[in-house]
C-alpha atoms as a PDB file:
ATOM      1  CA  UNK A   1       0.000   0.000   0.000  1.00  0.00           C
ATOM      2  CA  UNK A   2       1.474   3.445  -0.833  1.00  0.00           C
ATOM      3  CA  UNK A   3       2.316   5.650   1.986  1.00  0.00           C
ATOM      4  CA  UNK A   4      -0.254   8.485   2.512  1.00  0.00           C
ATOM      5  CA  UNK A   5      -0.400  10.841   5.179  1.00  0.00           C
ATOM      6  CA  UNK A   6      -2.882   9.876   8.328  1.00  0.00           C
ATOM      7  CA  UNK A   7      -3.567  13.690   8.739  1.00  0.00           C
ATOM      8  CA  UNK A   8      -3.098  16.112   6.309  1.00  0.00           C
ATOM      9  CA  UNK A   9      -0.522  18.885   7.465  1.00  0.00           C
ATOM     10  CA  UNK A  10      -2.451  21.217   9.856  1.00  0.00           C
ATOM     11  CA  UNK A  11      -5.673  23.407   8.666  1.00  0.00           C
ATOM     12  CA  UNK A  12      -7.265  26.018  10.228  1.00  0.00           C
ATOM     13  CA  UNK A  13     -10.434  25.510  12.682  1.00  0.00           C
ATOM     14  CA  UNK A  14     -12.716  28.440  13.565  1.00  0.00           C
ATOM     15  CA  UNK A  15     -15.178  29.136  16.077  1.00  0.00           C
ATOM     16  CA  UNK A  16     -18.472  30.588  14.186  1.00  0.00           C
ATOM     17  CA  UNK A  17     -18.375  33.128  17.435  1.00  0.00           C
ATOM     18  CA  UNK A  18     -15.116  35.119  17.639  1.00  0.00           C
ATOM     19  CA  UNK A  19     -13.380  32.488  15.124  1.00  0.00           C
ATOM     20  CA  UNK A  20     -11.396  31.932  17.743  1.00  0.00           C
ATOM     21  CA  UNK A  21      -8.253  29.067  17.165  1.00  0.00           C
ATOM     22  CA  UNK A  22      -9.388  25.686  17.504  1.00  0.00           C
ATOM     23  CA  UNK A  23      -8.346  21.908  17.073  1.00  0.00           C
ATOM     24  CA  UNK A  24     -10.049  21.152  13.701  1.00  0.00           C
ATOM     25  CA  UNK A  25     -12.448  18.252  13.338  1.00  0.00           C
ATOM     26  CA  UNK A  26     -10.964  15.171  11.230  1.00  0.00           C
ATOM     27  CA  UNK A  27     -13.547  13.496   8.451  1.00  0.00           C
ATOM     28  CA  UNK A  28     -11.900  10.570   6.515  1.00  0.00           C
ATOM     29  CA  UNK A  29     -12.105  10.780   2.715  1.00  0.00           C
ATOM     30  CA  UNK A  30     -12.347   7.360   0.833  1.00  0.00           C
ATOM     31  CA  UNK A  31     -11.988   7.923  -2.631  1.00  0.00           C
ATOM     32  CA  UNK A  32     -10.183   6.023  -4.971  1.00  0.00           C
ATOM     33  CA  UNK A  33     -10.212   8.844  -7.831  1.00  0.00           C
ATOM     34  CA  UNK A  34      -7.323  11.004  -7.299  1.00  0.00           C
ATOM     35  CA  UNK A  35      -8.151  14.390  -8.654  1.00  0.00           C
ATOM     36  CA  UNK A  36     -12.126  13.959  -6.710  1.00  0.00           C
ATOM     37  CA  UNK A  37     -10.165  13.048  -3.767  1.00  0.00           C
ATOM     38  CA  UNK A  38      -7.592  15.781  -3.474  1.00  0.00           C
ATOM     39  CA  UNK A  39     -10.181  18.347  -4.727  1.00  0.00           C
ATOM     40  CA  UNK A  40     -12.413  17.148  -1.716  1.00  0.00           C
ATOM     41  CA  UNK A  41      -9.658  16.873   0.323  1.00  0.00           C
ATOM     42  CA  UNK A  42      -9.026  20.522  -0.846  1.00  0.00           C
ATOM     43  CA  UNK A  43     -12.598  22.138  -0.057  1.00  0.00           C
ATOM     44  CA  UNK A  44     -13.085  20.219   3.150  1.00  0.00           C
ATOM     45  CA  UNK A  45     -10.080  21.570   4.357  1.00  0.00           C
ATOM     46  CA  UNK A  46     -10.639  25.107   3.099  1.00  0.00           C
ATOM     47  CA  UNK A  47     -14.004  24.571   5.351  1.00  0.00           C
ATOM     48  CA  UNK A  48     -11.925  24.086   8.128  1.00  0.00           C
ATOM     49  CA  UNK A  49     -11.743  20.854   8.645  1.00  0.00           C
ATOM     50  CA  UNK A  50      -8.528  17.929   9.536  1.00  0.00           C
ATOM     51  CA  UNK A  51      -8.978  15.719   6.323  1.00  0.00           C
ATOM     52  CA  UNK A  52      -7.797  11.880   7.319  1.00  0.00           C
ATOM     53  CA  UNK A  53      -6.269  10.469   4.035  1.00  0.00           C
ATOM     54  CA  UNK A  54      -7.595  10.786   1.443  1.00  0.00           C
ATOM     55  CA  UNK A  55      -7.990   6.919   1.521  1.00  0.00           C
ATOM     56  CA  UNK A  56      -8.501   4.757  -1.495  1.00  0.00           C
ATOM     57  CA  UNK A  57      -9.575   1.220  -0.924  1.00  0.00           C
ATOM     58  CA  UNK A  58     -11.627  -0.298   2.117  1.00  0.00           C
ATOM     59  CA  UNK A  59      -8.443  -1.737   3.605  1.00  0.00           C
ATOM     60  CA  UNK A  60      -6.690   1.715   4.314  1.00  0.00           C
ATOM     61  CA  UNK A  61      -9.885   3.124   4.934  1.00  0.00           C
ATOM     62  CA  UNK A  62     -10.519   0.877   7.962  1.00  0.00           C
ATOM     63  CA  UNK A  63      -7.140   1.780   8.640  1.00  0.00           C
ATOM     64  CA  UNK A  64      -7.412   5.373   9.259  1.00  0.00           C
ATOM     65  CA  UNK A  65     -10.893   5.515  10.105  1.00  0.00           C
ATOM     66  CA  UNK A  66     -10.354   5.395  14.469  1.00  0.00           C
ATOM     67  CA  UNK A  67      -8.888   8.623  13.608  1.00  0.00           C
ATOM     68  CA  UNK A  68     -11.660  10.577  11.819  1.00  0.00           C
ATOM     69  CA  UNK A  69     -15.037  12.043  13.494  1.00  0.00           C
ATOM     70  CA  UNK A  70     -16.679  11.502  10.509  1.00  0.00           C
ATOM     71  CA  UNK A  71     -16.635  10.188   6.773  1.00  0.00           C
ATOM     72  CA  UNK A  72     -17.301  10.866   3.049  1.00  0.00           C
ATOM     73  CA  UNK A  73     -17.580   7.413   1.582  1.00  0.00           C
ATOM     74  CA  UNK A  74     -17.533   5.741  -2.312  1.00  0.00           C
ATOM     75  CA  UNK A  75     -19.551   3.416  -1.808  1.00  0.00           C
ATOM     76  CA  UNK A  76     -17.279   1.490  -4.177  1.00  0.00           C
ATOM     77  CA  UNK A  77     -13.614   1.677  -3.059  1.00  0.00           C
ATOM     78  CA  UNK A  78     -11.322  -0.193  -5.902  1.00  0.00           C
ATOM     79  CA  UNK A  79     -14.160  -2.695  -6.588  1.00  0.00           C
ATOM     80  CA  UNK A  80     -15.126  -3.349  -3.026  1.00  0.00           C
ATOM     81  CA  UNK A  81     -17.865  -1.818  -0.720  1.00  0.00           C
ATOM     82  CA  UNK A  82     -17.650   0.336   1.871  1.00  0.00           C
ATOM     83  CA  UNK A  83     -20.195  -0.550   4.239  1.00  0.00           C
ATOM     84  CA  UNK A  84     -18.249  -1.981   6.444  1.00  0.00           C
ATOM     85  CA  UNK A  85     -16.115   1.082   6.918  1.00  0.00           C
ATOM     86  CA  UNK A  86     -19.612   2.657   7.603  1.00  0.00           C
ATOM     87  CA  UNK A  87     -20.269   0.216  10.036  1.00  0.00           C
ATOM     88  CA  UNK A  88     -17.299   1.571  12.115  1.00  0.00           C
ATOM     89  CA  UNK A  89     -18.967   4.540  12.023  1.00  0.00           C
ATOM     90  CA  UNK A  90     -22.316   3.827  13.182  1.00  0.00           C
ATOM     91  CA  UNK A  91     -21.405   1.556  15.724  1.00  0.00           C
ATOM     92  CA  UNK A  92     -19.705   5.008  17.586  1.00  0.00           C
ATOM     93  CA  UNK A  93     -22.542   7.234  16.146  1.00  0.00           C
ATOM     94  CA  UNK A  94     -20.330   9.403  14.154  1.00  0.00           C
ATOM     95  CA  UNK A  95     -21.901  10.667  11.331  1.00  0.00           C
ATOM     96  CA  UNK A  96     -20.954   9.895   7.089  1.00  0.00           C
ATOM     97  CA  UNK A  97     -21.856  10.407   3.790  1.00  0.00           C
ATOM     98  CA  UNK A  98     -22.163   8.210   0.896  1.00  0.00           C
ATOM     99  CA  UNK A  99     -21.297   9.006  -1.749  1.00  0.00           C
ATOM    100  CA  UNK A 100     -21.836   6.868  -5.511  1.00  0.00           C
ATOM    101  CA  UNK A 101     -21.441   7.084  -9.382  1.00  0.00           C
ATOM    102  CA  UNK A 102     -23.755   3.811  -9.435  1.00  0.00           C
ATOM    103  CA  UNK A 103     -27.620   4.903 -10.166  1.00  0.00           C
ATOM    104  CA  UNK A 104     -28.376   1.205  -9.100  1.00  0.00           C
ATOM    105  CA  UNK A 105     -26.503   0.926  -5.818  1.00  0.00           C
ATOM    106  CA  UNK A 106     -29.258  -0.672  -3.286  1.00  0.00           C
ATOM    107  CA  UNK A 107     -27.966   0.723   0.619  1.00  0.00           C
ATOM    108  CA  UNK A 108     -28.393  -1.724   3.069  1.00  0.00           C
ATOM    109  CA  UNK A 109     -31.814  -1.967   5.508  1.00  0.00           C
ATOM    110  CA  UNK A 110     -29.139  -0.569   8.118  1.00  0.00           C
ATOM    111  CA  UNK A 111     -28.253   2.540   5.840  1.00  0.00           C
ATOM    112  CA  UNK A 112     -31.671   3.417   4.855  1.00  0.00           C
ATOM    113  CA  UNK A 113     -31.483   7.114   6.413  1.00  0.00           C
ATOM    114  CA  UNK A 114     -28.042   7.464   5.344  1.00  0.00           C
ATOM    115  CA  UNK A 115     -27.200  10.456   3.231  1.00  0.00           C
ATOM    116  CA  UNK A 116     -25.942   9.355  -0.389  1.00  0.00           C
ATOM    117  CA  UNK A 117     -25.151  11.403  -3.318  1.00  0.00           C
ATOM    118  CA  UNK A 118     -24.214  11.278  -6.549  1.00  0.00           C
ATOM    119  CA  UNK A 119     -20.757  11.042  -7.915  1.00  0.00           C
ATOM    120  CA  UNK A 120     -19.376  13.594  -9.151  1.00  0.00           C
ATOM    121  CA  UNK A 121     -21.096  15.337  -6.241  1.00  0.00           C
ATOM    122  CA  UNK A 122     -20.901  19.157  -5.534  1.00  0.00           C
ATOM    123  CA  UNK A 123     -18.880  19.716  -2.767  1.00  0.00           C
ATOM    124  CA  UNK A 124     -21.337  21.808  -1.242  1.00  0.00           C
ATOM    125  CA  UNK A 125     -24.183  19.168  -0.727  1.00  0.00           C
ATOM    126  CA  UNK A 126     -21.532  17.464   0.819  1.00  0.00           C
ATOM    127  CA  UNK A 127     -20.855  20.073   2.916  1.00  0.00           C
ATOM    128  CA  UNK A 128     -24.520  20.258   3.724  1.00  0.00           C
ATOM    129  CA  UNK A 129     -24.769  17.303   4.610  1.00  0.00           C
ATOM    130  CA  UNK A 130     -21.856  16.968   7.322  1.00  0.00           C
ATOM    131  CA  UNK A 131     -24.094  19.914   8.491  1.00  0.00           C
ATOM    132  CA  UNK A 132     -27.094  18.539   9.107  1.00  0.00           C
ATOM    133  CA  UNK A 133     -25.501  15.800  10.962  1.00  0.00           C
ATOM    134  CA  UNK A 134     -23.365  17.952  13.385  1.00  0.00           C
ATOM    135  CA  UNK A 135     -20.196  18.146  12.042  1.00  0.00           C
ATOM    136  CA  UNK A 136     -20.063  21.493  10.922  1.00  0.00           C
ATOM    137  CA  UNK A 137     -21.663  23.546  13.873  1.00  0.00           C
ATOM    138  CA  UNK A 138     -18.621  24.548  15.582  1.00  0.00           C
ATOM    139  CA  UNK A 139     -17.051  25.717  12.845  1.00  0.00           C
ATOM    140  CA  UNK A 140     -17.488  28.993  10.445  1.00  0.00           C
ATOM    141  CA  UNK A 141     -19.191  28.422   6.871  1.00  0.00           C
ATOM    142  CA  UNK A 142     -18.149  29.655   3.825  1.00  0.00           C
ATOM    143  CA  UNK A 143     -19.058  32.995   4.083  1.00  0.00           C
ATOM    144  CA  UNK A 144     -17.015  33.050   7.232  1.00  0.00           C
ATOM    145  CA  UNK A 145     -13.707  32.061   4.967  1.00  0.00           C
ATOM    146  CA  UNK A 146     -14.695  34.684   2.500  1.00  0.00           C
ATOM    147  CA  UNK A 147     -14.898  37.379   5.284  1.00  0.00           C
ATOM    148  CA  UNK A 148     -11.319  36.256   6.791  1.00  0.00           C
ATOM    149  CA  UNK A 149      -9.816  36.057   3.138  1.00  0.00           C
ATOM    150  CA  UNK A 150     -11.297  39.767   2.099  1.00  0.00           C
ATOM    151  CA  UNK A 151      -9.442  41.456   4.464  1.00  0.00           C
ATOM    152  CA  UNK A 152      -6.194  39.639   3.797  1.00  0.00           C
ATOM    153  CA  UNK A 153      -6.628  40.169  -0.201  1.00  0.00           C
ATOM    154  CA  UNK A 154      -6.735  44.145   0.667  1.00  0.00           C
ATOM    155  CA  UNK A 155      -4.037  43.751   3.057  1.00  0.00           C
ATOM    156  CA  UNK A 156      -1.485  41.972   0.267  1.00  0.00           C
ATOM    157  CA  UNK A 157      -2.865  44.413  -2.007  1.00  0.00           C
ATOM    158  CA  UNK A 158      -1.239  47.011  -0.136  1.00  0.00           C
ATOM    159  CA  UNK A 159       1.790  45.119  -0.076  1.00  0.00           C
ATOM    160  CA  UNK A 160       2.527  44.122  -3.919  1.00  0.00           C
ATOM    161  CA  UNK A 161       2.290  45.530  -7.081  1.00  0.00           C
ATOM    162  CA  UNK A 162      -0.332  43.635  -8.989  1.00  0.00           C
ATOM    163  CA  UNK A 163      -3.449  41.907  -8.179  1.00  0.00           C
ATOM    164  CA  UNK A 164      -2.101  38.220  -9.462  1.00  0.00           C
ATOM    165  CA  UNK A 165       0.908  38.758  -7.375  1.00  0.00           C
ATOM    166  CA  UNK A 166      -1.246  39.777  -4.376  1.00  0.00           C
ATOM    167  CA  UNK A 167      -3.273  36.595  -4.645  1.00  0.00           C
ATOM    168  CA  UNK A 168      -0.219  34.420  -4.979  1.00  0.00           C
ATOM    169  CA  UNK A 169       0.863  36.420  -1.628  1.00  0.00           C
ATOM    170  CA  UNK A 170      -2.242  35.563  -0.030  1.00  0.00           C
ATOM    171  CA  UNK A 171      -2.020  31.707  -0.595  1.00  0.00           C
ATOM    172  CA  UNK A 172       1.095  31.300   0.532  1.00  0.00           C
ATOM    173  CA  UNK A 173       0.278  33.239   3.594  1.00  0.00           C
ATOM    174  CA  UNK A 174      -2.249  30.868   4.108  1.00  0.00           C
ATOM    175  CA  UNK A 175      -0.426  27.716   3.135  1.00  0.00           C
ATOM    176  CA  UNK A 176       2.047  29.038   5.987  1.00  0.00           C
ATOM    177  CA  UNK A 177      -0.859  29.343   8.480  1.00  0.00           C
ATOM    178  CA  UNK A 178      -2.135  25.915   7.759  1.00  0.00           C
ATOM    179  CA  UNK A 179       1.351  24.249   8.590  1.00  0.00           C
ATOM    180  CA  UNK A 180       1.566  26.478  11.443  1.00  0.00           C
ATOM    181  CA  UNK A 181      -1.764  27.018  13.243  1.00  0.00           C
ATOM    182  CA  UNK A 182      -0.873  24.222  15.772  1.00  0.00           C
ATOM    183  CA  UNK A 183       2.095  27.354  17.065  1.00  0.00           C
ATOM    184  CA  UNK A 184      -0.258  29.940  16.955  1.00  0.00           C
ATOM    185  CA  UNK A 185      -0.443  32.155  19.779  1.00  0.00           C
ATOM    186  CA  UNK A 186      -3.495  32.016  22.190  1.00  0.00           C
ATOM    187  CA  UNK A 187      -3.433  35.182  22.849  1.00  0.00           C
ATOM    188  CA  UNK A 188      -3.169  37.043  19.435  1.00  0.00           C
ATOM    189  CA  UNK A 189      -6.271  37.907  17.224  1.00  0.00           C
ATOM    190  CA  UNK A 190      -6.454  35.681  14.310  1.00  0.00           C
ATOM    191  CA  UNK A 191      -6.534  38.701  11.847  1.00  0.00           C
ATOM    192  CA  UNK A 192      -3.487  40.020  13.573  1.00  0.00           C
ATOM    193  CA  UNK A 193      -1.708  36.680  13.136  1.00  0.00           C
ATOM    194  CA  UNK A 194      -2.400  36.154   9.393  1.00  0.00           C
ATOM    195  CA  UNK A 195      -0.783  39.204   9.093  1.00  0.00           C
ATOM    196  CA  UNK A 196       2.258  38.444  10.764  1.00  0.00           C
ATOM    197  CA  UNK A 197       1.832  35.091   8.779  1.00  0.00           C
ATOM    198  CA  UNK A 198       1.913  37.308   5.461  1.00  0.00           C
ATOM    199  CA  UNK A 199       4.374  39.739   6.378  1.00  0.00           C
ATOM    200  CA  UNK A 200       6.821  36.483   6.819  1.00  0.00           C
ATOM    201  CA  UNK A 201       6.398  35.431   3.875  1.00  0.00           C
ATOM    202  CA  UNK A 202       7.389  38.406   2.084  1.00  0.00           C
ATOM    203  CA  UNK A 203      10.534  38.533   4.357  1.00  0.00           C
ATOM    204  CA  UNK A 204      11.408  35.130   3.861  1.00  0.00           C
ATOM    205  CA  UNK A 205      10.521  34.830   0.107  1.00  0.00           C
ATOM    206  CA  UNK A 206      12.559  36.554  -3.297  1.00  0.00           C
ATOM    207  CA  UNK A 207      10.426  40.203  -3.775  1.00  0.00           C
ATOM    208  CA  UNK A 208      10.185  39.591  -7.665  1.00  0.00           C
ATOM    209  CA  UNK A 209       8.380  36.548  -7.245  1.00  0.00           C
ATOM    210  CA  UNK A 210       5.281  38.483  -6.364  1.00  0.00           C
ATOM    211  CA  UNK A 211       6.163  41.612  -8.530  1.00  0.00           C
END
């Protein structure tokens, strides 16, 4: 089995009141097509949430799954079903998500008010659905994200020459916040913190790459 990383390095949790620092949640991703796997991995994570894997067959998804709080399944991992890594699951009442490319995939009697949706799904619904089921409240939504990255945008703005090379600014400043949120300081306003974040990567990176 290829080596894969249990937990994806570090993302950024946030309160919905006073998005405050937190220790994300972790949802397990079992998904044996790459590119939907990463690009879930991707959104989940820019939702604020630990992604476990991405896993992609039932084997290393029973594997990482003690680790997770919850789960976006395939139902069909590499040929195989992933009910039983459902199972695991249910039997500690953490919530999942199915999700299928099969229009004829029958759920077990056990499953019946599971959520399933089609493959490829929108991210979103996904989303939604880890919602309804608790996994989302004590974190921000999107529009949350969008009001922390506004602000940092203007910020970079002020700081570069060109819009492109302002964006580029402001995803490496994130990039370096997501591999070191765990260092954070308690004590320091998240906005104020980002900025330092940004401000450190201007210091520590070549000028003309973002002019």
């Amino acid at each position: 089995m290829a080596q894969r990383n249990v937990i994806c390095e570090g993302s950024l949790a946030f309160e919905a009141k006073g998005r405050q620092m937190s220790r994300a949640l972790r949802v397990l991703v079992a998904e044996d097509e790459y590119f939907l796997a990463t690009d879930l991995a991707r959104y989940l994570t820019g939702l604020g949430l630990e992604v476990v894997g991405p896993a992609a067959d039932v084997d290393e998804a029973a594997e990482l799954a003690p680790f997770a709080d919850a789960a976006v399944l395939d139902i069909n991992l590499a040929g195989r079903l992933a009910f039983p890594i459902a199972d695991q699951f249910a039997s500690r009442g953490a919530p999942f998500v199915f999700i299928s490319g099969y229009e004829d995939i029958v759920l077990p009697d056990r499953f019946q008010h599971a959520s399933m949706l089609p493959k490829p799904a929108n991210w979103r619904d996904v989303a939604a659905s880890l919602r309804e089921r608790g996994i989302l409240e004590r974190i921000g939504t999107e529009s949350d994200i969008r009001a922390m990255i506004a602000p940092l945008r203007i910020q970079a703005r002020l700081l570069v020459r060109d819009n492109p090379s302002a964006d580029r600014l402001v995803e490496r400043t994130l990039e370096r916040a997501i591999a070191n949120f765990a260092d954070a300081p308690d004590d320091l306003p998240l906005p104020q913190w980002l900025h330092e974040c940004m401000i450190g990567v201007l210091e520590g990176t070549d000028r003309d790459v973002f002019n």
